[in-house]
Protein backbone atom coordinates (compact mmCIF):
# COMPACT_ATOMS: atom_id res chain seq x y z
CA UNK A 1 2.65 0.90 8.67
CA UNK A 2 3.39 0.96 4.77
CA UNK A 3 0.33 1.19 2.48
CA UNK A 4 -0.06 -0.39 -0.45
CA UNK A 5 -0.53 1.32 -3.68
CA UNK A 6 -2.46 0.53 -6.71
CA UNK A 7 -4.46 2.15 -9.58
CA UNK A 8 -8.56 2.93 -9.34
CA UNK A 9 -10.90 2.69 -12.58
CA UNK A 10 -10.08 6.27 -12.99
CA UNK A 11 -6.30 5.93 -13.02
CA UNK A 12 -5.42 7.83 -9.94
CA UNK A 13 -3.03 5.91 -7.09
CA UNK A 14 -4.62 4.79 -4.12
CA UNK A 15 -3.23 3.88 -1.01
CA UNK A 16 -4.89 0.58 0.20
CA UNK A 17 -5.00 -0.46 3.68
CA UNK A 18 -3.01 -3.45 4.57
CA UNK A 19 -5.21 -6.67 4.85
CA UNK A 20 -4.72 -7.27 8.33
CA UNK A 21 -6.52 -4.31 8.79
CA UNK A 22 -9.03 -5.03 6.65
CA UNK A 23 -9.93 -8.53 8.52
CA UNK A 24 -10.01 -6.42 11.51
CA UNK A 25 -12.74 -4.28 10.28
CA UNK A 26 -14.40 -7.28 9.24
CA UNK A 27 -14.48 -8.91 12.31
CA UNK A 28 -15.32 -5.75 13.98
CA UNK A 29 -18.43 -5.18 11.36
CA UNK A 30 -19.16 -8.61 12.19
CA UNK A 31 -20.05 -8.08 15.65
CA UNK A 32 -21.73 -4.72 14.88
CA UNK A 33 -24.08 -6.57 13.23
CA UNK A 34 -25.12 -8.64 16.13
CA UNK A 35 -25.26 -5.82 17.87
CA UNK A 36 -27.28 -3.90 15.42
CA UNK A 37 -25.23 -0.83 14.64
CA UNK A 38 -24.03 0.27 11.43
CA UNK A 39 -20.89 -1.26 9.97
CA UNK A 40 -17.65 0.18 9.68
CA UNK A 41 -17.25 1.51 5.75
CA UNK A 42 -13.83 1.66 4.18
CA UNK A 43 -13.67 5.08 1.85
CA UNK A 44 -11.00 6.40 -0.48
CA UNK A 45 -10.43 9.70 0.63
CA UNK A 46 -7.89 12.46 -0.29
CA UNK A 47 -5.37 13.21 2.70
CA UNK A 48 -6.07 16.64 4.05
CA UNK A 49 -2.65 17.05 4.25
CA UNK A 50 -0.83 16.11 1.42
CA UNK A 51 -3.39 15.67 -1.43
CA UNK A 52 -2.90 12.14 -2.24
CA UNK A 53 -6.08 9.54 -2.45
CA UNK A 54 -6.13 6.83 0.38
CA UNK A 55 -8.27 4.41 2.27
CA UNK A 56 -9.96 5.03 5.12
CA UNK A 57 -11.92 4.19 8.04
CA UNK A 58 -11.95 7.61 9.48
CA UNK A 59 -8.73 9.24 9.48
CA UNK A 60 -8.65 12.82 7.14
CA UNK A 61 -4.58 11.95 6.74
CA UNK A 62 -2.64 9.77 5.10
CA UNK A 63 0.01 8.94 7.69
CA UNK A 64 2.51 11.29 5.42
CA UNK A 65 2.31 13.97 8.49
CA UNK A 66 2.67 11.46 11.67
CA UNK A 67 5.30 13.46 13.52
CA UNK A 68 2.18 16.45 13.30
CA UNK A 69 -0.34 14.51 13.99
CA UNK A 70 -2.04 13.24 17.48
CA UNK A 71 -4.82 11.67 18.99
CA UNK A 72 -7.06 12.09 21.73
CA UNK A 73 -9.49 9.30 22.97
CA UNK A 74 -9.19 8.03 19.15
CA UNK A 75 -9.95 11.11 17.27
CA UNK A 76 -7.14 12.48 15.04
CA UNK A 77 -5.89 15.89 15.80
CA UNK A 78 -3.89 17.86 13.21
């Protein structure tokens, strides 16, 4: 999955997540609504691993250590 990269207000690179993603969350935040839970947020975080700034919906990485990292029932494990 390739990220797209672009420059924040402060002039650093972020990684963006891919729109399809983003309608996913969406849709997702959609139902959470109806539901009433608390939406899904979308953060720029720094990858724990390499340094760089991304965006997230929970992951700590940035997908630059994949072969290292794993998951277990949907948690990411470094």
């Amino acid at each position: 999955m390739e990220f797209e990269t672009t420059t924040d207000s402060a002039g650093n690179r972020v990684k963006k997540l891919p729109p399809s993603v983003v309608k996913d969350i969406e849709l997702k935040n959609h139902a959470r609504r109806l539901a009433n839970l608390s939406p899904i947020r979308i953060k720029v975080r720094t990858c724990i691993a390499c340094g760089t700034m991304f965006e997230s919906a929970g992951n700590r990485t940035c997908g630059c250590n994949t072969r290292s990292t794993g998951y277990i029932a949907g948690r990411e494990i470094i």
